[in-house]
PDB file of N, CA and C in Angstrom:
ATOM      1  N   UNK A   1     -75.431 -76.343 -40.549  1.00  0.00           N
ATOM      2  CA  UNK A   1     -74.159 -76.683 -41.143  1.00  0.00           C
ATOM      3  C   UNK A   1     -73.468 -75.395 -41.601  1.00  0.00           C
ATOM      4  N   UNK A   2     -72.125 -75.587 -41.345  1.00  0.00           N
ATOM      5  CA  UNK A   2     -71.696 -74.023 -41.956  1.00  0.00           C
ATOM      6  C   UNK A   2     -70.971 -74.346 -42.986  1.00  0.00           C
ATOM      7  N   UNK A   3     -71.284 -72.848 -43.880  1.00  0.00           N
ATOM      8  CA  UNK A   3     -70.809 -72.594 -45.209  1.00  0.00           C
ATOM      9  C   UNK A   3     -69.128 -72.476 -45.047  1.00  0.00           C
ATOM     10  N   UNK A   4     -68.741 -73.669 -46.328  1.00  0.00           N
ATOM     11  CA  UNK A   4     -67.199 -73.710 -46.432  1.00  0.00           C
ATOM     12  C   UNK A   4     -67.110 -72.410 -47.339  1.00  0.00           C
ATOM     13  N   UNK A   5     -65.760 -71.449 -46.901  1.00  0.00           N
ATOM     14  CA  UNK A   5     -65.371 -70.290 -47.756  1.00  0.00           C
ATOM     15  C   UNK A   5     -64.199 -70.590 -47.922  1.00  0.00           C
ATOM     16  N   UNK A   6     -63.762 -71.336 -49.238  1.00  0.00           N
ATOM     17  CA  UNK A   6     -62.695 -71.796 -49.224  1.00  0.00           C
ATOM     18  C   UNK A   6     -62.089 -71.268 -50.651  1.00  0.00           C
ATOM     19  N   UNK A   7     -61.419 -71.662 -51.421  1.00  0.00           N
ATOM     20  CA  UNK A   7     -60.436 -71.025 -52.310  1.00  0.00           C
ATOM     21  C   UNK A   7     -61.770 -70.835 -53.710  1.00  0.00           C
ATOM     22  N   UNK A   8     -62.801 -71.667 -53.673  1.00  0.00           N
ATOM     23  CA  UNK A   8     -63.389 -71.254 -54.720  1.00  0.00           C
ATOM     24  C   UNK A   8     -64.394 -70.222 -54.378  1.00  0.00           C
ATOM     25  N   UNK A   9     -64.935 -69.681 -52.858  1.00  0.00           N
ATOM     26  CA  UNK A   9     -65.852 -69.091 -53.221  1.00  0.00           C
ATOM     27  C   UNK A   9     -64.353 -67.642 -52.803  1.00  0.00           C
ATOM     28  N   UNK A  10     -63.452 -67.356 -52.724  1.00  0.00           N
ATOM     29  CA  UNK A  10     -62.522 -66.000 -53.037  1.00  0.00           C
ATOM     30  C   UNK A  10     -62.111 -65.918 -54.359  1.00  0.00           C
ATOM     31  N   UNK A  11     -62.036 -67.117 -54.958  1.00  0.00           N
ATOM     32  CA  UNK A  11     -61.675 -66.847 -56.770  1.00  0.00           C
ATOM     33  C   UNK A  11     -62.964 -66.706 -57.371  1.00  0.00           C
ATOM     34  N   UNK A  12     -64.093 -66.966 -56.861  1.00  0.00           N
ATOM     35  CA  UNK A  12     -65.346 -66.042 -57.488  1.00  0.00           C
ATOM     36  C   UNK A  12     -65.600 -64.912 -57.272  1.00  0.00           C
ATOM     37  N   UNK A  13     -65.414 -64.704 -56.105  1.00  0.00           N
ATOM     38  CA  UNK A  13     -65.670 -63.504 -55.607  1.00  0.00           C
ATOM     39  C   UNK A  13     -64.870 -61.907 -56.617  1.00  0.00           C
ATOM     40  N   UNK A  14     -63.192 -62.505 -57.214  1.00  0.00           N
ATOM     41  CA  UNK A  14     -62.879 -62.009 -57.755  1.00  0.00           C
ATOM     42  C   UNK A  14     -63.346 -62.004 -59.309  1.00  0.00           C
ATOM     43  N   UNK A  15     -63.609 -63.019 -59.656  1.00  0.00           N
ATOM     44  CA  UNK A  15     -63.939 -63.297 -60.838  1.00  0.00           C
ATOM     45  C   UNK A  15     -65.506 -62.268 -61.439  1.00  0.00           C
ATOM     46  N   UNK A  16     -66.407 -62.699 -60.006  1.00  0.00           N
ATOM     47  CA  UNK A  16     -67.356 -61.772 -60.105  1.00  0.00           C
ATOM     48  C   UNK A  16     -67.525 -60.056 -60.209  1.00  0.00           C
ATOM     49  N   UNK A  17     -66.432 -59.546 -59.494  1.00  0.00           N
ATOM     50  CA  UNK A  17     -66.560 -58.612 -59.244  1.00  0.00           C
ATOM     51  C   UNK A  17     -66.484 -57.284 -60.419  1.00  0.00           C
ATOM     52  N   UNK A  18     -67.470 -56.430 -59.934  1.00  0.00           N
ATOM     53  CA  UNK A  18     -68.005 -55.322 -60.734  1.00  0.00           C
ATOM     54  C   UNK A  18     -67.705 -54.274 -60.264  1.00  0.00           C
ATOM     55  N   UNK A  19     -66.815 -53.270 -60.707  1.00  0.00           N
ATOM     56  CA  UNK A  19     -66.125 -53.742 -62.010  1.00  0.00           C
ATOM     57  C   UNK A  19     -64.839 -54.802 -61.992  1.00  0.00           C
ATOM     58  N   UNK A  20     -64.824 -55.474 -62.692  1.00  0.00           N
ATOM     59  CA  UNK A  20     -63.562 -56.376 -62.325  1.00  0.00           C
ATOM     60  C   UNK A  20     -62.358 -55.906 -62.470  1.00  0.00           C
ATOM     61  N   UNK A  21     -61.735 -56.706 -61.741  1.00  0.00           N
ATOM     62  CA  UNK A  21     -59.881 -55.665 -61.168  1.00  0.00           C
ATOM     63  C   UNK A  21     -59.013 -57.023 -61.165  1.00  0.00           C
ATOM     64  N   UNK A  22     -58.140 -56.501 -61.901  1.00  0.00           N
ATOM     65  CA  UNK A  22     -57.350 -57.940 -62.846  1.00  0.00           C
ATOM     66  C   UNK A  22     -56.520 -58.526 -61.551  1.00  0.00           C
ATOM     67  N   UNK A  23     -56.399 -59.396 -61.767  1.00  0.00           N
ATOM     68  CA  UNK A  23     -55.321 -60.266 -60.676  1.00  0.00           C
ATOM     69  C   UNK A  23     -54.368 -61.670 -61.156  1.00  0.00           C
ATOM     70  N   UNK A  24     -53.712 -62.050 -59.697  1.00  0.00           N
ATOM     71  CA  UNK A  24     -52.687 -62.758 -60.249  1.00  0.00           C
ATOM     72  C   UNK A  24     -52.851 -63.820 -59.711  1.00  0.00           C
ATOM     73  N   UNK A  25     -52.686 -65.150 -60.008  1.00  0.00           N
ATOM     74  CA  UNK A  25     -52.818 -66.412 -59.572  1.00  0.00           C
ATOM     75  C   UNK A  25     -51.136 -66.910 -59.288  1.00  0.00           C
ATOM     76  N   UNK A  26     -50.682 -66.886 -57.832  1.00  0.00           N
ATOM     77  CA  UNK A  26     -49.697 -67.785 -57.756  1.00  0.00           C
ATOM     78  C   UNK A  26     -49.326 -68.607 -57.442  1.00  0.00           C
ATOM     79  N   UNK A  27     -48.513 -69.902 -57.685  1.00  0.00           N
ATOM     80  CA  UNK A  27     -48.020 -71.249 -57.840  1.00  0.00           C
ATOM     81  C   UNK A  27     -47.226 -71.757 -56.837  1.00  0.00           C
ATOM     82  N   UNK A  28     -47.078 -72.602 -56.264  1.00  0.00           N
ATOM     83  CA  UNK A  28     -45.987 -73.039 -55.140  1.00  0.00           C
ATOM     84  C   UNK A  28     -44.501 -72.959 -55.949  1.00  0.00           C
ATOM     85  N   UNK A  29     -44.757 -73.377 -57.255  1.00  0.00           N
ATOM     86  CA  UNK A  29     -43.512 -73.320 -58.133  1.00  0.00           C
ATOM     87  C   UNK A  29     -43.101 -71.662 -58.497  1.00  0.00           C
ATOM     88  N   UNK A  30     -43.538 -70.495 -58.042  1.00  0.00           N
ATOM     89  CA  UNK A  30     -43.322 -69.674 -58.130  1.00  0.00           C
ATOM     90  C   UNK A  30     -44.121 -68.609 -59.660  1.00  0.00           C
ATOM     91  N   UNK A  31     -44.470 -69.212 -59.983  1.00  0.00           N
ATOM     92  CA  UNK A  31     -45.276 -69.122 -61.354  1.00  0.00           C
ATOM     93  C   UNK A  31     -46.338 -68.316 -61.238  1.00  0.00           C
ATOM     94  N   UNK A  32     -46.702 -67.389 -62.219  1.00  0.00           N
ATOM     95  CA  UNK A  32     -47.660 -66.637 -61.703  1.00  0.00           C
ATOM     96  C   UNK A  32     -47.966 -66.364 -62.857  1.00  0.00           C
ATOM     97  N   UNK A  33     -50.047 -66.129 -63.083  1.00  0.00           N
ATOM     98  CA  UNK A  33     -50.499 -66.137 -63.579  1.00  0.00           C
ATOM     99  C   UNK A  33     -51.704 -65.218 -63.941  1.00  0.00           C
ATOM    100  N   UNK A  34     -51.513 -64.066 -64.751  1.00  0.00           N
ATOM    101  CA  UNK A  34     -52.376 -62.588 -64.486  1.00  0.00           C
ATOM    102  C   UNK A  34     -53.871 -62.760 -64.608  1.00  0.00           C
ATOM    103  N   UNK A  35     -54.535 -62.658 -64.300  1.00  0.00           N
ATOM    104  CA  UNK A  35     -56.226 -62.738 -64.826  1.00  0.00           C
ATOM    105  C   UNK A  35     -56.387 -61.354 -65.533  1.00  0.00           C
ATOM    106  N   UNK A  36     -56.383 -60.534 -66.566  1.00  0.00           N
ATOM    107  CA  UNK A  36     -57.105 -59.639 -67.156  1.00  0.00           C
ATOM    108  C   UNK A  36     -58.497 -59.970 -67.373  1.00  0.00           C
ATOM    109  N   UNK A  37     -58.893 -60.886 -67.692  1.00  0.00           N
ATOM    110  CA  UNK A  37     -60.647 -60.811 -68.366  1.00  0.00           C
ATOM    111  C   UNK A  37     -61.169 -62.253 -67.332  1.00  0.00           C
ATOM    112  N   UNK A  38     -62.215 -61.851 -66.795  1.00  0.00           N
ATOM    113  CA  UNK A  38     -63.024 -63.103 -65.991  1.00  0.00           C
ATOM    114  C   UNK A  38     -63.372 -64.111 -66.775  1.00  0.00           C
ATOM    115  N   UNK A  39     -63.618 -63.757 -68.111  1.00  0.00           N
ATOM    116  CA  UNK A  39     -63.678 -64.423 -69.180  1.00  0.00           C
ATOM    117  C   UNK A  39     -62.835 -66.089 -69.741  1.00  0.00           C
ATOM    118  N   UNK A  40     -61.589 -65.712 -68.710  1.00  0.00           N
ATOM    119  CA  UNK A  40     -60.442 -66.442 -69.483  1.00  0.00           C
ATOM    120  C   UNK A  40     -60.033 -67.534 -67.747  1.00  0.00           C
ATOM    121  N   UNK A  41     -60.598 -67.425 -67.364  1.00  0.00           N
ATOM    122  CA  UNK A  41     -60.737 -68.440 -66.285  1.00  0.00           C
ATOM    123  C   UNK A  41     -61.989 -69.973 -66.178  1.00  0.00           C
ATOM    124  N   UNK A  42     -61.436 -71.091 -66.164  1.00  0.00           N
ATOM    125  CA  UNK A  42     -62.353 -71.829 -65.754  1.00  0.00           C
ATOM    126  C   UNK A  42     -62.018 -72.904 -64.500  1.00  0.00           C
ATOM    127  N   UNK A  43     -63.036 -72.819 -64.114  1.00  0.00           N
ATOM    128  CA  UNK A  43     -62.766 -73.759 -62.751  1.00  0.00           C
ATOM    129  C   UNK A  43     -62.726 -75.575 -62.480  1.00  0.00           C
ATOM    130  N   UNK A  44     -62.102 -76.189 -63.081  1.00  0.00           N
ATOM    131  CA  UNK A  44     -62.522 -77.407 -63.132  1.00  0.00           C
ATOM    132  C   UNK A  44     -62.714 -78.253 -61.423  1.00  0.00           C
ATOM    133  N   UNK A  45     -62.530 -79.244 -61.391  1.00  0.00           N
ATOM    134  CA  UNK A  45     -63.094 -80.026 -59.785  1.00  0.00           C
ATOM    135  C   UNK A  45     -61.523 -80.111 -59.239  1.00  0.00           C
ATOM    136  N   UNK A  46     -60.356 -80.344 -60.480  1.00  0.00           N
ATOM    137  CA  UNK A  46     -59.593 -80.422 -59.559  1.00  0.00           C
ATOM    138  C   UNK A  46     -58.033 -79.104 -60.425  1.00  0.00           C
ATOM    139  N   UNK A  47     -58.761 -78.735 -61.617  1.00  0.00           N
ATOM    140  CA  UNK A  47     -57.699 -78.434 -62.425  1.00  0.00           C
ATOM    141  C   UNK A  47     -58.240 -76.906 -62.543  1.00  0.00           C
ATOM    142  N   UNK A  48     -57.809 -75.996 -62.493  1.00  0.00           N
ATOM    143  CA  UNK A  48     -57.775 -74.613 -63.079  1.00  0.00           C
ATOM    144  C   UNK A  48     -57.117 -73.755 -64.591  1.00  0.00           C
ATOM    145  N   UNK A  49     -57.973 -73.276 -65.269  1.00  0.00           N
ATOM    146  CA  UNK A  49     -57.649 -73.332 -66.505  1.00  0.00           C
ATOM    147  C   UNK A  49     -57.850 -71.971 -67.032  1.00  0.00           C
ATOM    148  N   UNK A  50     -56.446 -70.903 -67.469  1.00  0.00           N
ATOM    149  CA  UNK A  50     -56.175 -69.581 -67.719  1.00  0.00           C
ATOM    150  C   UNK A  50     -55.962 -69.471 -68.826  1.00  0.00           C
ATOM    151  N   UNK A  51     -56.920 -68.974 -69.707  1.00  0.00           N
ATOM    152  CA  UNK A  51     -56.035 -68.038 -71.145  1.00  0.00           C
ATOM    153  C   UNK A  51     -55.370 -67.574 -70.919  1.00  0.00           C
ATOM    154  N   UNK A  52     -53.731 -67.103 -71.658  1.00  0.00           N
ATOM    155  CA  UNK A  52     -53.027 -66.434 -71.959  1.00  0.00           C
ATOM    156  C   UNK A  52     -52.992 -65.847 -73.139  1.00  0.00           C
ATOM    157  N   UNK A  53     -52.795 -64.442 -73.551  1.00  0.00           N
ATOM    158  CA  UNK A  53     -52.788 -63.837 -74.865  1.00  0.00           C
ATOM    159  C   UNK A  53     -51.640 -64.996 -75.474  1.00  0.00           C
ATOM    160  N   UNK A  54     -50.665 -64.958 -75.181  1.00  0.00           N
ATOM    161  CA  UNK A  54     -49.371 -65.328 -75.945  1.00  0.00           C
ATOM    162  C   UNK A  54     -49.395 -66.619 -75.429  1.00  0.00           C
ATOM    163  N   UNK A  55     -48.899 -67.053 -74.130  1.00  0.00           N
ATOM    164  CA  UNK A  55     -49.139 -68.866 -74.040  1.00  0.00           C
ATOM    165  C   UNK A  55     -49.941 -69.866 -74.820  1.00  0.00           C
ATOM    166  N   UNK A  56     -51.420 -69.146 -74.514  1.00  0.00           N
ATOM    167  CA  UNK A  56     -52.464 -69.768 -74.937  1.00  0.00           C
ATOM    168  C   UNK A  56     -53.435 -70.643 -73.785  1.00  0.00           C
ATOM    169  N   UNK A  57     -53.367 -71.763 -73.576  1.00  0.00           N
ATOM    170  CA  UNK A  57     -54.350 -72.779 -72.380  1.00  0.00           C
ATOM    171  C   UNK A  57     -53.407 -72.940 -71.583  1.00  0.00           C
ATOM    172  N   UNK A  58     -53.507 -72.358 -70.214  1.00  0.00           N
ATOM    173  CA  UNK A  58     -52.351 -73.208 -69.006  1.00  0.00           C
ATOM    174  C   UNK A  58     -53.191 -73.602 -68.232  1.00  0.00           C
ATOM    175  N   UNK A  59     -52.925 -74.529 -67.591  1.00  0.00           N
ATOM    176  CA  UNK A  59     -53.638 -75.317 -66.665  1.00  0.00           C
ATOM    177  C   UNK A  59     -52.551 -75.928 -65.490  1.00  0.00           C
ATOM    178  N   UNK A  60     -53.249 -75.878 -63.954  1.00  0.00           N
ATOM    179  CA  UNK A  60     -52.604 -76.522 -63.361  1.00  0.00           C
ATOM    180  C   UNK A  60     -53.448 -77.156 -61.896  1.00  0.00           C
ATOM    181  N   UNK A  61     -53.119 -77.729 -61.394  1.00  0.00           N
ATOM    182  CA  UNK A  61     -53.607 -78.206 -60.158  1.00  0.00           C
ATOM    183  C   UNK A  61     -54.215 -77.435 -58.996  1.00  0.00           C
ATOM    184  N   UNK A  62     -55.404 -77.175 -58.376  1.00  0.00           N
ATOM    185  CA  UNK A  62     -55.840 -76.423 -57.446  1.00  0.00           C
ATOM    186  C   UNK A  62     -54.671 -76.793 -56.354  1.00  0.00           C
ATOM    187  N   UNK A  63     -54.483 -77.694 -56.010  1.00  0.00           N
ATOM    188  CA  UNK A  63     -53.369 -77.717 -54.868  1.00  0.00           C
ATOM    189  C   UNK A  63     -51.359 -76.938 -54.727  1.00  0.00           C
ATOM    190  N   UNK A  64     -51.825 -76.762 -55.976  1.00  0.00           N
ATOM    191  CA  UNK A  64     -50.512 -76.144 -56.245  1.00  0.00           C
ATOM    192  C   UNK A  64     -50.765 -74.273 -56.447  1.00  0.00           C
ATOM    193  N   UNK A  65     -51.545 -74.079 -55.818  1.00  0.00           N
ATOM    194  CA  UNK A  65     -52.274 -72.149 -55.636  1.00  0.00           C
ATOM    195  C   UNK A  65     -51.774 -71.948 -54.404  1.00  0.00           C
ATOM    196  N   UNK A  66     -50.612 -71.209 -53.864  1.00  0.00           N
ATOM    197  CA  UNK A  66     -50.737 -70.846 -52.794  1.00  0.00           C
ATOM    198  C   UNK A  66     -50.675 -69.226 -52.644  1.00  0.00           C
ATOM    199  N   UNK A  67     -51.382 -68.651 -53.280  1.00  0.00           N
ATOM    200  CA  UNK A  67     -51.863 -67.164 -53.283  1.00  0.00           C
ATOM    201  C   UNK A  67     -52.824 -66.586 -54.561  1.00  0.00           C
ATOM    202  N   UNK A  68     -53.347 -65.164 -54.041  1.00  0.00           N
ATOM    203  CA  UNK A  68     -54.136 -64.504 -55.172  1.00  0.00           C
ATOM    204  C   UNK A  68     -53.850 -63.642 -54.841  1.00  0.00           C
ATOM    205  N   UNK A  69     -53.273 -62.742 -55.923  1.00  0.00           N
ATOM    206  CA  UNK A  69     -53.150 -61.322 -55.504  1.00  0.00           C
ATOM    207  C   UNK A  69     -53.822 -60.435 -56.046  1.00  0.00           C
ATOM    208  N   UNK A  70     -54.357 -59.289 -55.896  1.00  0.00           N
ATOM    209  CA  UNK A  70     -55.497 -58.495 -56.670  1.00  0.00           C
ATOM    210  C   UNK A  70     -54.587 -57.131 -57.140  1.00  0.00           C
ATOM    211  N   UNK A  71     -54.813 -56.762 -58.345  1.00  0.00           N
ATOM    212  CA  UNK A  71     -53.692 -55.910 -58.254  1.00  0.00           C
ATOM    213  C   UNK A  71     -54.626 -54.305 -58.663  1.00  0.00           C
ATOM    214  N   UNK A  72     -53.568 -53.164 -58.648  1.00  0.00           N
ATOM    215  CA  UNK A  72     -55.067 -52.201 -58.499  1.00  0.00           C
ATOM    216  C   UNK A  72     -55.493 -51.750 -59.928  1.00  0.00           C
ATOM    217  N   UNK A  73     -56.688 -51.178 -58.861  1.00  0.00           N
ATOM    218  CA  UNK A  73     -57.784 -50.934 -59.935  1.00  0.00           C
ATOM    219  C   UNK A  73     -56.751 -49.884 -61.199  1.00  0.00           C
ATOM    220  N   UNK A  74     -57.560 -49.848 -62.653  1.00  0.00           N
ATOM    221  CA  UNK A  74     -56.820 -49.121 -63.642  1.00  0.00           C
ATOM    222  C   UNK A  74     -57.692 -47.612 -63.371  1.00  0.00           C
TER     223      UNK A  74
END
């Protein structure tokens, strides 16, 4: 059987990575969403869930991600 590589194992991949290199989560609605700390991401089954310093909890629909951008290293 082959291994699905689908949107969660590339948002781990970033999430994992050592040293980690901040990135951006973007929205079909145009919305975009920075990752600084791996920390502040959780993955739910159907919902994705980002700290923001200043927002606070955003959350939105895995189907509504249509990009990740990695932005460079500091």
């Amino acid at each position: 059987m082959a291994e699905e590589m689908g949107f969660d194992h590339e948002i781990l991949k970033l999430l994992d990575a050592d040293p980690f290199v901040p990135f951006v989560i973007i929205l079909s609605s145009g919305d975009r969403y920075q990752v600084n700390d791996p920390h502040r991401v959780a993955l739910g089954s159907n919902v994705i869930y980002v700290v923001q310093p200043r927002e606070g909890i955003c959350f939105f629909r895995r189907t509504q991600v249509v990009g990740v951008e990695q932005l460079s290293a500091a």
